[in-house]
Protein backbone atom coordinates (compact mmCIF):
# COMPACT_ATOMS: atom_id res chain seq x y z
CA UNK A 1 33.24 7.54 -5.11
CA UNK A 2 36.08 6.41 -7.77
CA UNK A 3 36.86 8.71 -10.50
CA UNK A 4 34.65 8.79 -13.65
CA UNK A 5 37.81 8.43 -16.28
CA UNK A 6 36.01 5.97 -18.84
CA UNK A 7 32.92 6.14 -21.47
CA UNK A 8 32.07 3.33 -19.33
CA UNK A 9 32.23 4.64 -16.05
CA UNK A 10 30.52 8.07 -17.00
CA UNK A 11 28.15 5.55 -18.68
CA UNK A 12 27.35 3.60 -15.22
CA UNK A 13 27.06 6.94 -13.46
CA UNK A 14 24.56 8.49 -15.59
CA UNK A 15 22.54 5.70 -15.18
CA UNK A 16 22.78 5.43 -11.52
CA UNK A 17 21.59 8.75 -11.33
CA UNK A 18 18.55 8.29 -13.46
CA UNK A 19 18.21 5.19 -11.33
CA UNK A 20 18.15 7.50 -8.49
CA UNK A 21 15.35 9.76 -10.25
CA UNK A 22 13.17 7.19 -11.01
CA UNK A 23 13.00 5.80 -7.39
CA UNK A 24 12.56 9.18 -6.33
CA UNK A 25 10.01 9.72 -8.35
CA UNK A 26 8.15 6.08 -6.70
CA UNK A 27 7.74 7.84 -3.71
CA UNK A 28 6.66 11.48 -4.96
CA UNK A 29 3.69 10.13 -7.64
CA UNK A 30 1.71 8.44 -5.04
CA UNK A 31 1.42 11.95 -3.13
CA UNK A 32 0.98 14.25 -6.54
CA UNK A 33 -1.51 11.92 -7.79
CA UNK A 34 -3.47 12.83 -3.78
CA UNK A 35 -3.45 16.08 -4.24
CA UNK A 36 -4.52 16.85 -7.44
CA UNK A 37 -7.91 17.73 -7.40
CA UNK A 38 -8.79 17.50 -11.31
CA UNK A 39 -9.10 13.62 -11.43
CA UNK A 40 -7.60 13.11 -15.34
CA UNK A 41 -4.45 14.32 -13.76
CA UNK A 42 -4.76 11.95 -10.91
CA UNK A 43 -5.28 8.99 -13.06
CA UNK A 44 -2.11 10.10 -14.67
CA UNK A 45 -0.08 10.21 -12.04
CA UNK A 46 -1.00 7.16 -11.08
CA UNK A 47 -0.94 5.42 -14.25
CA UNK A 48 2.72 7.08 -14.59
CA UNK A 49 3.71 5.66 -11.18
CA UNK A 50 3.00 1.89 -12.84
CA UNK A 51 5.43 3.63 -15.27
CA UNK A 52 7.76 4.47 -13.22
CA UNK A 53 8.14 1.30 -11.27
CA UNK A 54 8.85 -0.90 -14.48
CA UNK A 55 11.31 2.37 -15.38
CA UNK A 56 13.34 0.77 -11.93
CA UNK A 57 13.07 -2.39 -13.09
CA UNK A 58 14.29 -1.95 -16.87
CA UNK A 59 17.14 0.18 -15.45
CA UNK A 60 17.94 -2.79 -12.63
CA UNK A 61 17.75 -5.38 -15.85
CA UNK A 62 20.21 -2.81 -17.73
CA UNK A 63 22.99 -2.87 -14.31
CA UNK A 64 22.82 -6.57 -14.89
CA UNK A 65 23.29 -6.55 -18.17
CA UNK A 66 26.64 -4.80 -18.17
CA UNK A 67 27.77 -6.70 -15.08
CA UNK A 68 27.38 -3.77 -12.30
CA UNK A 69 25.60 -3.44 -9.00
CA UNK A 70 21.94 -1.30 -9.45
CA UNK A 71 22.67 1.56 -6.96
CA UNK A 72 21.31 5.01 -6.77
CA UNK A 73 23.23 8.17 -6.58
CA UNK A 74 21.59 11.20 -5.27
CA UNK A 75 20.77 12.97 -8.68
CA UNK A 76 20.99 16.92 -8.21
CA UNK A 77 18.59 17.26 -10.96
CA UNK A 78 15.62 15.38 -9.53
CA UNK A 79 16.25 17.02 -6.20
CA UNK A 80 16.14 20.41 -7.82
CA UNK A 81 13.02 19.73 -8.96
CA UNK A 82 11.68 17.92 -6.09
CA UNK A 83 12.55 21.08 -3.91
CA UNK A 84 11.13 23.30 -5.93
CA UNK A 85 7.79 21.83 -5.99
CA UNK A 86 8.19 21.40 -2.16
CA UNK A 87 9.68 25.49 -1.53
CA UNK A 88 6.08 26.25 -3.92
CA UNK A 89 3.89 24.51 -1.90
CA UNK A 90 5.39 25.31 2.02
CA UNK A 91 5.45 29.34 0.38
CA UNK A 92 2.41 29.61 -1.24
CA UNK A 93 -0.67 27.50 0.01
CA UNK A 94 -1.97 27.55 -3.53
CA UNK A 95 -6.11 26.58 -3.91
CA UNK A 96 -6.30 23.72 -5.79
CA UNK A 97 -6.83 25.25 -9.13
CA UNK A 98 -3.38 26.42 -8.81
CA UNK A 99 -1.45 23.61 -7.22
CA UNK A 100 -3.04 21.55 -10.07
CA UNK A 101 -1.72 23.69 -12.86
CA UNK A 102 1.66 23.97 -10.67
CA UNK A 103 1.43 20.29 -10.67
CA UNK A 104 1.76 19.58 -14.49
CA UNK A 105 4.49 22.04 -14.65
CA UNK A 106 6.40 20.40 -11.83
CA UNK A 107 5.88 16.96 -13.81
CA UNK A 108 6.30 18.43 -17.36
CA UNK A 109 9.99 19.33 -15.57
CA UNK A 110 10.36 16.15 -14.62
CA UNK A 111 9.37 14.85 -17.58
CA UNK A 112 11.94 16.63 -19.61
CA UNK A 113 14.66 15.81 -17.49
CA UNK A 114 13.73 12.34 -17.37
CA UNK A 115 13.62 12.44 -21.75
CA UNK A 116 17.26 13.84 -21.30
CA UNK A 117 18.58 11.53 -18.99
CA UNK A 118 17.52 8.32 -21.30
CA UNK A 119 18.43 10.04 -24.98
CA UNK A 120 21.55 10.59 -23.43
CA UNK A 121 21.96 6.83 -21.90
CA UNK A 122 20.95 5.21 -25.22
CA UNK A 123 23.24 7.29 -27.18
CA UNK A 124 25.87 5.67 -24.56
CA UNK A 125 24.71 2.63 -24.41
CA UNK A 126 24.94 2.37 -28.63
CA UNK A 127 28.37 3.65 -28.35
CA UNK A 128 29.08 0.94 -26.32
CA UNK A 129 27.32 -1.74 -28.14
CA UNK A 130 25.03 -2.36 -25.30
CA UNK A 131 22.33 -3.28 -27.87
CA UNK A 132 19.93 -5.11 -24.94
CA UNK A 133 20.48 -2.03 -22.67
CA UNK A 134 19.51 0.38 -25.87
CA UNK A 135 15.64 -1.87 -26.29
CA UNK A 136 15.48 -1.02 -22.03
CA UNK A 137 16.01 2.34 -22.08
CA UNK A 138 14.11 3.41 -25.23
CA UNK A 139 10.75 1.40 -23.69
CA UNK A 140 11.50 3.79 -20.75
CA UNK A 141 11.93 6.91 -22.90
CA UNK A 142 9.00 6.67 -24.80
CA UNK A 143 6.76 6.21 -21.69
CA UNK A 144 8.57 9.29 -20.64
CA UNK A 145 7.57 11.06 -23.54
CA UNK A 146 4.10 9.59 -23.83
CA UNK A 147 3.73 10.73 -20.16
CA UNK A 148 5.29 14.33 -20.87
CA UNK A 149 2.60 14.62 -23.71
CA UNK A 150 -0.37 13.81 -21.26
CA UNK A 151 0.59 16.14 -18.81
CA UNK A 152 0.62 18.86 -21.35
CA UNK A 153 -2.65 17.82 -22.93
CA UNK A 154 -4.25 18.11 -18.89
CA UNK A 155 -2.33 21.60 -18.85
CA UNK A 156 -3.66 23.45 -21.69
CA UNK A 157 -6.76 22.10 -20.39
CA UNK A 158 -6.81 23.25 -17.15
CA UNK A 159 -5.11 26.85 -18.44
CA UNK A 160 -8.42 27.20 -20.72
CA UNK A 161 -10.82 26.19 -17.75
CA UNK A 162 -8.81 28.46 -15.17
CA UNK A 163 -9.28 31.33 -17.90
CA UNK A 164 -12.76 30.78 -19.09
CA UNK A 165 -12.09 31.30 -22.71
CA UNK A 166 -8.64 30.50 -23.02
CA UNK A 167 -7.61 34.35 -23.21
CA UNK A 168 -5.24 35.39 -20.12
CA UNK A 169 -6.37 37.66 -17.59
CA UNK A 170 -3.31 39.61 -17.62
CA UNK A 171 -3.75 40.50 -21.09
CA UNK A 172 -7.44 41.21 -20.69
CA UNK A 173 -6.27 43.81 -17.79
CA UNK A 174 -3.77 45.21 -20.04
CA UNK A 175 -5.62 45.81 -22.91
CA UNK A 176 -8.45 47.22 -20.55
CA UNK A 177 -5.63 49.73 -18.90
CA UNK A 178 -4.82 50.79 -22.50
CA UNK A 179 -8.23 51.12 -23.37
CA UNK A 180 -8.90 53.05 -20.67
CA UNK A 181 -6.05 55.68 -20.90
CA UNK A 182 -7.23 56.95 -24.37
């Protein structure tokens, strides 16, 4: 791989490995949105992975645009994520009340690494006067953040169902321990 010495070399590399992210993250929806269990976050991943595949194709459109070749570098940052979720899983076997709420961490991780990834591309691609590239990347980004905000939504949801009332358990313990050494 050449050196990265201009704006618009570090600018073609940061986009090849969001490139790289978003393909990634074609092949990894399909099997979050199977095993979910609570079906609003099923229908999101899947509506996300519709997303996701115009995300590839805005990005491809953007590589043409500023004359390069679309190719994906392995992005350290997805992967991190990525093996998390897949160490949790192979460690744990969760029940499906917890590999859901694992799930919309995993993707709320995603999520915001995805959101960094593009705010920092568009503030590139301004710099650059790549004003076509900037409309791409900011339909992209505010899917991302559209899909960040679902996921939360489905989290606090699930968090309130897992607990009942909303009120943790741990805290309920603790405040029965204290209760209880008076």
């Amino acid at each position: 791989m050449p050196a990265v010495a201009t704006p618009e070399q570090l600018f073609v590399h940061e986009l090849q490995d969001l490139y790289y992210a978003e393909k990634t993250l074609t092949k990894t929806l399909p099997r979050l949105a199977e095993e979910a269990s609570d079906r609003a976050l099923s229908r999101a991943f899947a509506a996300h992975l519709k997303e996701t595949e115009r995300h590839v194709v805005n990005l491809e459109q953007v590589f043409r645009q500023i004359g390069e070749k679309a190719e994906a570098h392995p992005c350290p940052g997805i992967e991190g994520i990525k093996k998390e979720y897949d160490d949790f899983m192979a460690e744990h076997n969760p029940s499906a009340e917890i590999v859901d709420s694992f799930l919309t961490g995993a993707a709320a991780r995603a999520e915001h690494y995805e959101i960094a990834g593009y705010t920092r591309l568009i503030n590139q691609a301004r710099a650059l006067g790549e004003r076509e590239a900037v409309a791409l990347l900011q339909e992209n980004l505010r899917q991302e953040k559209e899909a960040l905000k679902n996921v939360e939504t489905i989290s606090k949801r699930l968090l309130k169902e897992s607990n009942g009332n909303g009120t943790s358990t741990t805290g309920s313990r603790n405040r029965a321990k204290a209760t209880a050494s008076r």
